[in-house]
PDB file of N, CA and C in Angstrom:
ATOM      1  N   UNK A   1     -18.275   5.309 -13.057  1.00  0.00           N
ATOM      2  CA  UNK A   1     -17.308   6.194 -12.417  1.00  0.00           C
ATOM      3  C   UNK A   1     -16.909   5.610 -11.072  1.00  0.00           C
ATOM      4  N   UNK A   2     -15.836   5.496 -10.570  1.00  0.00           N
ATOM      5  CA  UNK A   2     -15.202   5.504  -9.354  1.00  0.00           C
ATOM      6  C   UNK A   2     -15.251   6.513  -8.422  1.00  0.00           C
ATOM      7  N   UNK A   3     -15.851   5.621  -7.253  1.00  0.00           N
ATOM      8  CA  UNK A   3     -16.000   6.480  -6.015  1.00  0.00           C
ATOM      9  C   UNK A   3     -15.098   6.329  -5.222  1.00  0.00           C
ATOM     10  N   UNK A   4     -14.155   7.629  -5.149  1.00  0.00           N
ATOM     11  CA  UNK A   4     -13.229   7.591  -3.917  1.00  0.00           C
ATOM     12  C   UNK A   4     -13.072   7.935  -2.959  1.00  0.00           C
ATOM     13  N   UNK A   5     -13.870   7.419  -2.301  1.00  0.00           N
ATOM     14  CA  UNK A   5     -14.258   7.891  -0.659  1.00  0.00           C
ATOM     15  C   UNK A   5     -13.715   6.808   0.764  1.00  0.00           C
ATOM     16  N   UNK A   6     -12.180   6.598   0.230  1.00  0.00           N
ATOM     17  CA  UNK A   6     -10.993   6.445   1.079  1.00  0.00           C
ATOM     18  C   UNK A   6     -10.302   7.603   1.278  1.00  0.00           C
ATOM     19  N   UNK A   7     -10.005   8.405   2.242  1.00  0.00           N
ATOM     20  CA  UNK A   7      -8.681   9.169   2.128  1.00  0.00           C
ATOM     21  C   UNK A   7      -7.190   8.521   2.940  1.00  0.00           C
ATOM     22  N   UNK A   8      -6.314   8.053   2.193  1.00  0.00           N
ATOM     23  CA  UNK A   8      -5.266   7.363   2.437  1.00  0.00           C
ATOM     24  C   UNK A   8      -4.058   8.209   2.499  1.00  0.00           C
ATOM     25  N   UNK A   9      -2.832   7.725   2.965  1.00  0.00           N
ATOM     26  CA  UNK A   9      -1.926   8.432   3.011  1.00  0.00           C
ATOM     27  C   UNK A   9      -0.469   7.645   2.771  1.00  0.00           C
ATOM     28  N   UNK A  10       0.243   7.744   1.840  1.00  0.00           N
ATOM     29  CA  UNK A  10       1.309   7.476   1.048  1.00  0.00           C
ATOM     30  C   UNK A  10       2.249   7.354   1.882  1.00  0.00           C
ATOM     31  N   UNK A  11       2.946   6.381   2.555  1.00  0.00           N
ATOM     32  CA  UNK A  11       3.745   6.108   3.718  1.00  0.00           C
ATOM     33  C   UNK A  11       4.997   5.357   2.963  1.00  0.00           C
ATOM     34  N   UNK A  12       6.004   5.621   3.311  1.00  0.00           N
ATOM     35  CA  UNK A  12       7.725   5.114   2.986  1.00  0.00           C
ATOM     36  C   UNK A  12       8.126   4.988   4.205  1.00  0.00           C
ATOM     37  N   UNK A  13       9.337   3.450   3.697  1.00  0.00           N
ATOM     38  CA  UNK A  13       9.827   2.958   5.571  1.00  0.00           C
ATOM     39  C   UNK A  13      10.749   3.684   5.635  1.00  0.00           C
ATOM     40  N   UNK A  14      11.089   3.772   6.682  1.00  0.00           N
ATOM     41  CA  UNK A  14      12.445   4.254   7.083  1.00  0.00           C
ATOM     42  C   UNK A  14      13.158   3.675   8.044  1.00  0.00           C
ATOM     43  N   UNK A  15      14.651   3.417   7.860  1.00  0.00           N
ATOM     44  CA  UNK A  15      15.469   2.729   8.650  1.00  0.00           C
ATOM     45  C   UNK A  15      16.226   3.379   9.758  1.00  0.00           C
ATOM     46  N   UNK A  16      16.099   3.661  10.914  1.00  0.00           N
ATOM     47  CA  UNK A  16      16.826   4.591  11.731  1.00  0.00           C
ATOM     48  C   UNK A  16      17.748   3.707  12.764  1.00  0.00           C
ATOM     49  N   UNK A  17      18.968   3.853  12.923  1.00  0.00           N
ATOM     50  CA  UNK A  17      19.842   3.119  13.214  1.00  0.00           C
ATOM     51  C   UNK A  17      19.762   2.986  14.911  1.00  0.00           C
ATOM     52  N   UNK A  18      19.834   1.681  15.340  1.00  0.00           N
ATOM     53  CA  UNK A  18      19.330   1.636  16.820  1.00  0.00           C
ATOM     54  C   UNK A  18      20.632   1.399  17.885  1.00  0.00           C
ATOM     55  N   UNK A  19      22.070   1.977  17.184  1.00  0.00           N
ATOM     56  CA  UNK A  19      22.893   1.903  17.943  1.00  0.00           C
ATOM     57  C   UNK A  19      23.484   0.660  18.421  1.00  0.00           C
ATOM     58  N   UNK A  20      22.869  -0.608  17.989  1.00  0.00           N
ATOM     59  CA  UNK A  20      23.440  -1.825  17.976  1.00  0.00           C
ATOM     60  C   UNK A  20      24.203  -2.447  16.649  1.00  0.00           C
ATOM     61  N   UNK A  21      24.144  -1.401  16.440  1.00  0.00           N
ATOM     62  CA  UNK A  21      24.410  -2.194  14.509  1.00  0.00           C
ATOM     63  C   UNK A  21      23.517  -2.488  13.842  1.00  0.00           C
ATOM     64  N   UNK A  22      22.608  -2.558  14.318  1.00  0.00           N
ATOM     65  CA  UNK A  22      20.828  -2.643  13.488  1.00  0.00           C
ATOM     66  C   UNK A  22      20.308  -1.722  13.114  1.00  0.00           C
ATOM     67  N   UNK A  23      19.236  -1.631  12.232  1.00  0.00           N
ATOM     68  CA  UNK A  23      18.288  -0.753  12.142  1.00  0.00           C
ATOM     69  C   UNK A  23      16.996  -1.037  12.967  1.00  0.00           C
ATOM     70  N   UNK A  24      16.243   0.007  13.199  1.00  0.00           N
ATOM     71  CA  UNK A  24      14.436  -0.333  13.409  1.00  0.00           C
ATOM     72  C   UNK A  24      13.707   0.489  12.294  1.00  0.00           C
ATOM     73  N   UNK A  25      12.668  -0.216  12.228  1.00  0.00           N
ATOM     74  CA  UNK A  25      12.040   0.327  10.965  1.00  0.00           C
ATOM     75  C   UNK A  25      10.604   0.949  11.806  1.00  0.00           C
ATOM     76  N   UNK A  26      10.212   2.451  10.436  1.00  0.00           N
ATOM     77  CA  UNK A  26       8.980   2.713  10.671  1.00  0.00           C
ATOM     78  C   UNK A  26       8.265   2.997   9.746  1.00  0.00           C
ATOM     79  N   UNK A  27       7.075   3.637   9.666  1.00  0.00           N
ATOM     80  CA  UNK A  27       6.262   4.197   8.207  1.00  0.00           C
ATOM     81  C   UNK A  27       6.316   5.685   8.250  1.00  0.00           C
ATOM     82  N   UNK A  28       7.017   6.277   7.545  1.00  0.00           N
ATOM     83  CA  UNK A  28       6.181   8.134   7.639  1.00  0.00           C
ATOM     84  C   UNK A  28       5.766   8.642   6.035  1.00  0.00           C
ATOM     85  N   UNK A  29       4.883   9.605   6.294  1.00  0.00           N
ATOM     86  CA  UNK A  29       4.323  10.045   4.789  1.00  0.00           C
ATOM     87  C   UNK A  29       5.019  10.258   4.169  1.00  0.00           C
ATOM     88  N   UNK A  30       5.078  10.218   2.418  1.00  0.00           N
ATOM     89  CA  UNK A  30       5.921  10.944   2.032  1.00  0.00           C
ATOM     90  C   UNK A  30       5.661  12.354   1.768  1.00  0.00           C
ATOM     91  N   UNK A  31       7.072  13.484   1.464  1.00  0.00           N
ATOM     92  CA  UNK A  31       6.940  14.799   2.249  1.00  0.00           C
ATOM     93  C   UNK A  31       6.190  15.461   0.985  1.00  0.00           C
ATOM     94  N   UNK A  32       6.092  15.289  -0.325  1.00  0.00           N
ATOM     95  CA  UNK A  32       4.767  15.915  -1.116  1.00  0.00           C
ATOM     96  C   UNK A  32       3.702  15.307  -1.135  1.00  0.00           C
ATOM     97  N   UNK A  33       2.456  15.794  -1.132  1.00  0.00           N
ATOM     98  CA  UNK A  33       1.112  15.505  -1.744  1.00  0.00           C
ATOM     99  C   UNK A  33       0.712  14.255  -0.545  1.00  0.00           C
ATOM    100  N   UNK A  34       1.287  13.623   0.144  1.00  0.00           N
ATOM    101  CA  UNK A  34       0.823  12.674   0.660  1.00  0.00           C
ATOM    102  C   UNK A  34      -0.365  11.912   0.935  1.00  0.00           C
ATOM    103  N   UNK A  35      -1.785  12.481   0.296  1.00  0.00           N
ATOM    104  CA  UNK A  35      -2.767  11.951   0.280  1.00  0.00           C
ATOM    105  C   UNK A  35      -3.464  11.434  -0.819  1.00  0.00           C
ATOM    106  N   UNK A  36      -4.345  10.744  -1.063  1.00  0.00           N
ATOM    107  CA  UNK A  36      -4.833  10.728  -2.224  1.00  0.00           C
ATOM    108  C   UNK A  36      -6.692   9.915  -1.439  1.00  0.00           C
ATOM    109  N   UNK A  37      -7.221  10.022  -2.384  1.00  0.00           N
ATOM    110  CA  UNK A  37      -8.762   9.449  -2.363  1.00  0.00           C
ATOM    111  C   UNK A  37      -8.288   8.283  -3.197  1.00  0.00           C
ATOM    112  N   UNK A  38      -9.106   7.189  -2.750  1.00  0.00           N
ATOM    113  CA  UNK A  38      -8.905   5.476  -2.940  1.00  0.00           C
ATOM    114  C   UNK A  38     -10.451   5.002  -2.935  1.00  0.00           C
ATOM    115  N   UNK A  39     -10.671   4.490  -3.543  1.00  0.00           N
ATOM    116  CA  UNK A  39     -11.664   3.176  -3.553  1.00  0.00           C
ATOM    117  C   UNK A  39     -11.083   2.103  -3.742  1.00  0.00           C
ATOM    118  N   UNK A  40     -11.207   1.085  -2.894  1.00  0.00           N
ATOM    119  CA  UNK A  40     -11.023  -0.136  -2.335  1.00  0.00           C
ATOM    120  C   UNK A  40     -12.481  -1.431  -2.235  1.00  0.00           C
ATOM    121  N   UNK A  41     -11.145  -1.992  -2.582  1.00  0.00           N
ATOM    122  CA  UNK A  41     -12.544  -3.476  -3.219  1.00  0.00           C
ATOM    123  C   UNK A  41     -11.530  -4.824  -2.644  1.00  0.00           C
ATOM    124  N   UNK A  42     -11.994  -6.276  -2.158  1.00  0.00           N
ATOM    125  CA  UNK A  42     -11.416  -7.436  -2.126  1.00  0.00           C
ATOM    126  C   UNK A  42     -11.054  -7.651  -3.577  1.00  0.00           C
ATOM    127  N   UNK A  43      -9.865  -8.410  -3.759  1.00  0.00           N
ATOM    128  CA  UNK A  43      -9.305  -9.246  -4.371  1.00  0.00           C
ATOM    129  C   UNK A  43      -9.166 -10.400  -4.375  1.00  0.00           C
ATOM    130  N   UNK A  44      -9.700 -10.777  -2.777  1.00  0.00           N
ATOM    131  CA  UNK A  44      -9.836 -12.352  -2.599  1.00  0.00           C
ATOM    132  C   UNK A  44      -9.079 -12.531  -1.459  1.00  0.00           C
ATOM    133  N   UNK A  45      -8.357 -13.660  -1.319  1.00  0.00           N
ATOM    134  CA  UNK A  45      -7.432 -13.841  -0.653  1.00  0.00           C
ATOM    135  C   UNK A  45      -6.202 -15.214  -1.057  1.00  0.00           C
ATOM    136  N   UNK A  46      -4.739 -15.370  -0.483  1.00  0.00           N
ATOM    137  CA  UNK A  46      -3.874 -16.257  -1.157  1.00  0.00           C
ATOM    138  C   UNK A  46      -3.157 -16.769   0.226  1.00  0.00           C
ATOM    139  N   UNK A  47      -2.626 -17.843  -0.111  1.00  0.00           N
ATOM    140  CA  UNK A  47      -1.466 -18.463   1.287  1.00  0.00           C
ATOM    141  C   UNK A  47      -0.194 -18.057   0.419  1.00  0.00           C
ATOM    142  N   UNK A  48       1.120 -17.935   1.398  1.00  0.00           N
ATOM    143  CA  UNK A  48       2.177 -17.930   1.709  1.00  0.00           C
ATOM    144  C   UNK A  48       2.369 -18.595   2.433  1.00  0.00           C
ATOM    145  N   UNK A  49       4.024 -19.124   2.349  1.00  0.00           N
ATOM    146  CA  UNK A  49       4.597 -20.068   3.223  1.00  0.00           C
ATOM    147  C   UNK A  49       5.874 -19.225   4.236  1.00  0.00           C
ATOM    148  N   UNK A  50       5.581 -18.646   5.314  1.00  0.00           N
ATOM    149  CA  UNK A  50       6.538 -17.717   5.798  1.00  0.00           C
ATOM    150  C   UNK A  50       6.331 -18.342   7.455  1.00  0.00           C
ATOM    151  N   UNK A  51       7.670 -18.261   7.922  1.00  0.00           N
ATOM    152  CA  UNK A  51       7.956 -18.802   8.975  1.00  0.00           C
ATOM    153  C   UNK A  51       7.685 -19.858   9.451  1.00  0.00           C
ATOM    154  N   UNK A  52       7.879 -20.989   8.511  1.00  0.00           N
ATOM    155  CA  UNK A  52       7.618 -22.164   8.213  1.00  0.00           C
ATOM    156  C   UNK A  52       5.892 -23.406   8.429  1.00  0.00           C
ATOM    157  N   UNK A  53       5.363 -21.726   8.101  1.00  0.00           N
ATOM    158  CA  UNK A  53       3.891 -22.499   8.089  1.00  0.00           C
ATOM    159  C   UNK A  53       3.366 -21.225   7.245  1.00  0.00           C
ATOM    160  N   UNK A  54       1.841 -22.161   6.669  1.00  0.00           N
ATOM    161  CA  UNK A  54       0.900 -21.114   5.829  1.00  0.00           C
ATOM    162  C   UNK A  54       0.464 -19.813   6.204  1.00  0.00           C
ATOM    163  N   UNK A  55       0.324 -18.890   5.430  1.00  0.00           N
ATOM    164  CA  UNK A  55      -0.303 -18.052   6.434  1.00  0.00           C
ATOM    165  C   UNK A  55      -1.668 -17.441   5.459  1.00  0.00           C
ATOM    166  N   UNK A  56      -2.570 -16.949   5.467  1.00  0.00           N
ATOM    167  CA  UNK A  56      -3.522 -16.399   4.577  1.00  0.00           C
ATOM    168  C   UNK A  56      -3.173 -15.466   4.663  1.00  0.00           C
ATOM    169  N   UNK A  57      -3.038 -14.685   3.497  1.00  0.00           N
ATOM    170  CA  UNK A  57      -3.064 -13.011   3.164  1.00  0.00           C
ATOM    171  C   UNK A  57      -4.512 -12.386   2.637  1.00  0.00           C
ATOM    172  N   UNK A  58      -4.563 -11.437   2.525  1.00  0.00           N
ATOM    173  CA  UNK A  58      -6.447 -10.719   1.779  1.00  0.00           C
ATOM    174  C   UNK A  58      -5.688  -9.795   1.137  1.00  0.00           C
ATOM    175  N   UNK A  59      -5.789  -9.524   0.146  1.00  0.00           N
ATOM    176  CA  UNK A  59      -5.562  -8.922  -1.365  1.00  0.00           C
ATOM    177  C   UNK A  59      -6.788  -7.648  -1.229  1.00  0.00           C
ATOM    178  N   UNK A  60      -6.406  -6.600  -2.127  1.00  0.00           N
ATOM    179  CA  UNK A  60      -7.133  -5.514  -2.108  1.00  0.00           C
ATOM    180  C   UNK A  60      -6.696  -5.165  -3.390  1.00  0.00           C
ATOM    181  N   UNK A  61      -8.101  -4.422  -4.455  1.00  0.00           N
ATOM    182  CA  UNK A  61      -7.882  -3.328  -5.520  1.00  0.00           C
ATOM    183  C   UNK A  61      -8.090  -2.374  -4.679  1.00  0.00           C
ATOM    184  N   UNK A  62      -7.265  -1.445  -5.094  1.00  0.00           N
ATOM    185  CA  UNK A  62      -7.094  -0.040  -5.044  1.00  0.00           C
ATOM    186  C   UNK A  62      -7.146   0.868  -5.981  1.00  0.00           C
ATOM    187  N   UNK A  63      -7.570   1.976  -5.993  1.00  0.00           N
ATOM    188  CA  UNK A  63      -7.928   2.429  -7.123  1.00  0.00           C
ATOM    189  C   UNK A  63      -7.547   4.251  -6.591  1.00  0.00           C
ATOM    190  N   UNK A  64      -6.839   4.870  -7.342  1.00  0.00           N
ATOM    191  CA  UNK A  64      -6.471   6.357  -7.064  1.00  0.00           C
ATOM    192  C   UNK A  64      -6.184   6.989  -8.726  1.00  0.00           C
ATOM    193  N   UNK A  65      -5.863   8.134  -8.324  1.00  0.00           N
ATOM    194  CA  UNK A  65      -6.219   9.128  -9.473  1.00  0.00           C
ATOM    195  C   UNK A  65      -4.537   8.851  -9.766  1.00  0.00           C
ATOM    196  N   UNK A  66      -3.769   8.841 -11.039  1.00  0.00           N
ATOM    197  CA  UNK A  66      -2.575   8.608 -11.824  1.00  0.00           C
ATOM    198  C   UNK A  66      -1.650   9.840 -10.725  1.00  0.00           C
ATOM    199  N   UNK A  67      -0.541   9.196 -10.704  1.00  0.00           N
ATOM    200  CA  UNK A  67       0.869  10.012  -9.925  1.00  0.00           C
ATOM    201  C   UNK A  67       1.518   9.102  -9.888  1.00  0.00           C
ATOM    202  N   UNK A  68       2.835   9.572 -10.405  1.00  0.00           N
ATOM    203  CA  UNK A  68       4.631   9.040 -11.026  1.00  0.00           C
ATOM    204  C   UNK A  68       5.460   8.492  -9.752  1.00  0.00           C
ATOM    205  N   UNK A  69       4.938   9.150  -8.486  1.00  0.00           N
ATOM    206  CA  UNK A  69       5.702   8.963  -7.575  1.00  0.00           C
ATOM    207  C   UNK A  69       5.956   7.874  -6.285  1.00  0.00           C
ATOM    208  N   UNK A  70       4.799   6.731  -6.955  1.00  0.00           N
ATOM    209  CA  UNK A  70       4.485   5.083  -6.162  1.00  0.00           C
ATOM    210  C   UNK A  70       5.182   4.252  -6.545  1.00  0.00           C
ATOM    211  N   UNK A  71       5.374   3.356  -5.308  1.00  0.00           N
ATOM    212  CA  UNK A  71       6.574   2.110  -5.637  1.00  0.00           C
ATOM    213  C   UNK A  71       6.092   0.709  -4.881  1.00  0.00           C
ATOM    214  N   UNK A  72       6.369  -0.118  -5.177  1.00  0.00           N
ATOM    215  CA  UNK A  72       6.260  -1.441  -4.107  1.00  0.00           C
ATOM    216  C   UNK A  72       6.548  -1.167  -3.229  1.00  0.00           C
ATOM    217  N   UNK A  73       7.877  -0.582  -2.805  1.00  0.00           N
ATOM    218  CA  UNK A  73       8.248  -0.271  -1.456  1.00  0.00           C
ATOM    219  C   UNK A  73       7.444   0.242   0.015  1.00  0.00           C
ATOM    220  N   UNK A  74       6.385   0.824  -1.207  1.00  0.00           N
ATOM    221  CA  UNK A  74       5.056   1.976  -0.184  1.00  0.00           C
ATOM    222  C   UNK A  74       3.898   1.367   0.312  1.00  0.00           C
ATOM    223  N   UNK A  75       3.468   2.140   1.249  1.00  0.00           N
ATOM    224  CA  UNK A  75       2.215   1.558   1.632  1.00  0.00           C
ATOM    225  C   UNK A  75       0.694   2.389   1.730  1.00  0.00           C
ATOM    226  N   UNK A  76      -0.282   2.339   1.517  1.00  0.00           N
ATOM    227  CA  UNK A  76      -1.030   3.152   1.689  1.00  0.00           C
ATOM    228  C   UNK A  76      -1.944   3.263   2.962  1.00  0.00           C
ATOM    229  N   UNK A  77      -2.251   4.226   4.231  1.00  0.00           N
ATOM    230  CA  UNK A  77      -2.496   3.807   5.536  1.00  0.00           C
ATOM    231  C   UNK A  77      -3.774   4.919   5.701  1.00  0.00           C
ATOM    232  N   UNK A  78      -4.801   4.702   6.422  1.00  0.00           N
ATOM    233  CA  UNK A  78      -5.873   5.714   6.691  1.00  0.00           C
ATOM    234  C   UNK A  78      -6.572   4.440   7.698  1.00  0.00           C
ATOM    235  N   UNK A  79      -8.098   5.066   7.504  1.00  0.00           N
ATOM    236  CA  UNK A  79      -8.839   4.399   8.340  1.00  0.00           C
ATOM    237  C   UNK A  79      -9.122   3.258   7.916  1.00  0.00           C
ATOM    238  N   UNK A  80      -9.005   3.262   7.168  1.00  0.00           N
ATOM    239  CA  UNK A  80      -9.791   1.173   6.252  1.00  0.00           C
ATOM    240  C   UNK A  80      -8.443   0.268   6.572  1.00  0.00           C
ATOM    241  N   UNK A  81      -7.324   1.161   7.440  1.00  0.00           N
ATOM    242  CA  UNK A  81      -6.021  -0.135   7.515  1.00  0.00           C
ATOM    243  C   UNK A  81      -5.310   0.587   6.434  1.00  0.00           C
ATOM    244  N   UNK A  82      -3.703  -0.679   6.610  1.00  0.00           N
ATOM    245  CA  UNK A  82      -2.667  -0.178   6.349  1.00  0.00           C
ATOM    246  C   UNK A  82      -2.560  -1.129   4.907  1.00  0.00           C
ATOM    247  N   UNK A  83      -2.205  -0.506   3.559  1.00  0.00           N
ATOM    248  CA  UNK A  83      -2.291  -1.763   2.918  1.00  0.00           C
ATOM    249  C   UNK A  83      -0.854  -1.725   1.930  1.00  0.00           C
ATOM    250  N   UNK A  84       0.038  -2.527   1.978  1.00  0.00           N
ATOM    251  CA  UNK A  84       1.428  -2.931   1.297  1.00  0.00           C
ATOM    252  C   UNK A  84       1.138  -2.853  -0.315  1.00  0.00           C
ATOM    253  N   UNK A  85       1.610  -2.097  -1.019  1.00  0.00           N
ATOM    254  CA  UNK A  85       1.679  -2.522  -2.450  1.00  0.00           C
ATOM    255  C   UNK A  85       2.324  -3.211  -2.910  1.00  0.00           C
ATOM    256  N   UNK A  86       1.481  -4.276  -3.416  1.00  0.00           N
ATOM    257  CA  UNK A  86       2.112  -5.703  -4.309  1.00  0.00           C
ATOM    258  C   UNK A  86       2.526  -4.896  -5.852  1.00  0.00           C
ATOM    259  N   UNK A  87       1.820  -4.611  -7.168  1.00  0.00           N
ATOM    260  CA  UNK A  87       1.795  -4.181  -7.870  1.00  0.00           C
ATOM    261  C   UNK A  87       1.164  -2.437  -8.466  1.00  0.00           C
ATOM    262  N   UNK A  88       1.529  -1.980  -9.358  1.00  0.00           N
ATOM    263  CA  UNK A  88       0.948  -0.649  -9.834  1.00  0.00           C
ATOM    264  C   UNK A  88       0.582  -1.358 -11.300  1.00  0.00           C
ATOM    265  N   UNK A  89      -0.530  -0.480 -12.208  1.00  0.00           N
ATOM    266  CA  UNK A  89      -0.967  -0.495 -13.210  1.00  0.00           C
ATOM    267  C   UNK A  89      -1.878   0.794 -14.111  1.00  0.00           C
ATOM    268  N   UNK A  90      -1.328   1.351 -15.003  1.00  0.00           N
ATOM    269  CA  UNK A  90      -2.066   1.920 -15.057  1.00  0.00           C
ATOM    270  C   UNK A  90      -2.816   1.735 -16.623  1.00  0.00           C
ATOM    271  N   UNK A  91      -3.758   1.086 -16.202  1.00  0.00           N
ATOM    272  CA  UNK A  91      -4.960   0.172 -16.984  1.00  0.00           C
ATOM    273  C   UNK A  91      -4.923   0.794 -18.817  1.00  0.00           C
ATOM    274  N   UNK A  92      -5.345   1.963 -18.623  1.00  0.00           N
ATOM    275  CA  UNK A  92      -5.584   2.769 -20.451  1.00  0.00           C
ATOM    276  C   UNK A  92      -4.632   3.185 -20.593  1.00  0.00           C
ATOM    277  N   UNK A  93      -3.422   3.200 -19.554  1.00  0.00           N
ATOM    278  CA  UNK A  93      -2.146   4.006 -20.400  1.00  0.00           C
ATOM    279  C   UNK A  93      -2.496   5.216 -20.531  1.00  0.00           C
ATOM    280  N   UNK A  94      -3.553   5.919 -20.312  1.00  0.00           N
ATOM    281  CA  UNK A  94      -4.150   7.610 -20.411  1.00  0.00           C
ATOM    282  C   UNK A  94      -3.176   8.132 -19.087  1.00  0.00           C
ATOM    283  N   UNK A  95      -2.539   7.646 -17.772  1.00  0.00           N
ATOM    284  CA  UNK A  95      -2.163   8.296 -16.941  1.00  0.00           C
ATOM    285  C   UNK A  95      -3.537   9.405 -15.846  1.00  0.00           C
ATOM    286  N   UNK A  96      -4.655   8.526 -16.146  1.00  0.00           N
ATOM    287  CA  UNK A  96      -5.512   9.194 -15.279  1.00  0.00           C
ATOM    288  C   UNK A  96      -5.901   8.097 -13.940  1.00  0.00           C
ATOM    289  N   UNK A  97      -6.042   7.126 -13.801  1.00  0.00           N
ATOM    290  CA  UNK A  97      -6.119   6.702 -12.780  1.00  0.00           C
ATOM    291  C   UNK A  97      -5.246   5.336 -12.937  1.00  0.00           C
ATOM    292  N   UNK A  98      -4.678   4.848 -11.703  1.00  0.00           N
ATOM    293  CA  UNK A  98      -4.096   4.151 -11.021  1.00  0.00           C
ATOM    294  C   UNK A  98      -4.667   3.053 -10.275  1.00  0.00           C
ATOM    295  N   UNK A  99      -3.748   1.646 -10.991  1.00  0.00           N
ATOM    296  CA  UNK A  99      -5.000   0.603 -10.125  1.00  0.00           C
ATOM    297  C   UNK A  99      -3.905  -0.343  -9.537  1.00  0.00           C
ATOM    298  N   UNK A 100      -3.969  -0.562  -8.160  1.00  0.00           N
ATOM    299  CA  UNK A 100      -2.597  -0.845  -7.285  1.00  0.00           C
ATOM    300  C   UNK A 100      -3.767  -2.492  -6.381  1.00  0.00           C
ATOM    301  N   UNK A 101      -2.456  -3.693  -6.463  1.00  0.00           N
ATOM    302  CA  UNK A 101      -2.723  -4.246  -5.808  1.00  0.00           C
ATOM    303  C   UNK A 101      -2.146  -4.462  -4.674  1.00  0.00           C
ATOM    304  N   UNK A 102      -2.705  -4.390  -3.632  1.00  0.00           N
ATOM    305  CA  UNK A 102      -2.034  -4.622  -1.979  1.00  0.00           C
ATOM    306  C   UNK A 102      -2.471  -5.649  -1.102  1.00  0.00           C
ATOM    307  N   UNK A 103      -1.711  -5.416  -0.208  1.00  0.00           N
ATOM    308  CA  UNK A 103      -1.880  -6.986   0.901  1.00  0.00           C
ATOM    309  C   UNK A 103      -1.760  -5.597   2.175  1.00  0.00           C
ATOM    310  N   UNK A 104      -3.387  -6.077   2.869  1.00  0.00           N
ATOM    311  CA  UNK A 104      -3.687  -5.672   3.908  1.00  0.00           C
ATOM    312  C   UNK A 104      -2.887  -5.853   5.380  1.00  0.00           C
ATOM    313  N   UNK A 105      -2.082  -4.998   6.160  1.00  0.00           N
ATOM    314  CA  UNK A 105      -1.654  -5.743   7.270  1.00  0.00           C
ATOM    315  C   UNK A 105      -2.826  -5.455   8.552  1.00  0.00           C
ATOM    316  N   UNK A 106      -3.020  -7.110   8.665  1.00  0.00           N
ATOM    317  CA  UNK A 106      -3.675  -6.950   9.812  1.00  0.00           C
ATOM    318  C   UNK A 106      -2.970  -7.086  10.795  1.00  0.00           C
ATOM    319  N   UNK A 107      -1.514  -6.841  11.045  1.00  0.00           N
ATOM    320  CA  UNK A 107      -1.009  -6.385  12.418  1.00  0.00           C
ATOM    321  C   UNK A 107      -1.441  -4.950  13.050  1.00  0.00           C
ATOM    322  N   UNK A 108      -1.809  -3.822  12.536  1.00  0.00           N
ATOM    323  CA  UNK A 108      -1.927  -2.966  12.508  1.00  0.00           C
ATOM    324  C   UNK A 108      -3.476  -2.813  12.882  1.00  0.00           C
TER     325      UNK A 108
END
């Protein structure tokens, strides 16, 4: 059995216009259910080539109870850090739990 003793919170960006013709971006919850319990495990870690040098990323399983309403776009944020969803899966196809891979930001 999975122990989920993360409580995380379901965050979407948002673009709010900064009066230059730009946007600035931020994270806020989204406005149902916004929480869920997570167990979290390494995945390892991978390089990228961004801003014209390597950078290491750290990979995370995630693990939450099945809900329709997750996207790449999202992120999941609490005390263990903020973590980007790379992929969703839901493993038996039963729609009972949810197994999400993310990339940790350690700017945050």
């Amino acid at each position: 059995m999975t122990n989920l003793r993360y409580l995380l919170s379901i965050q979407k960006i948002v673009l709010t216009p900064d009066g230059g013709g730009g946007f600035s971006t931020s994270w806020e919850n989204i406005a149902t259910n916004p929480t869920v319990h997570a167990d979290i495990s390494s995945a390892g870690e991978s390089e990228r080539y961004l801003a014209m040098k390597n950078q290491l990323r750290k990979l995370y399983h995630i693990r939450i109870r099945y809900r329709n309403d997750l996207d790449t776009s999202m992120r999941l944020h609490g005390s263990a850090g903020s973590f980007e969803i790379l992929s969703l899966q839901d493993m038996d196809g039963k729609r009972h739990m949810l197994d999400l891979l993310a990339e940790k930001d350690e700017n945050e």
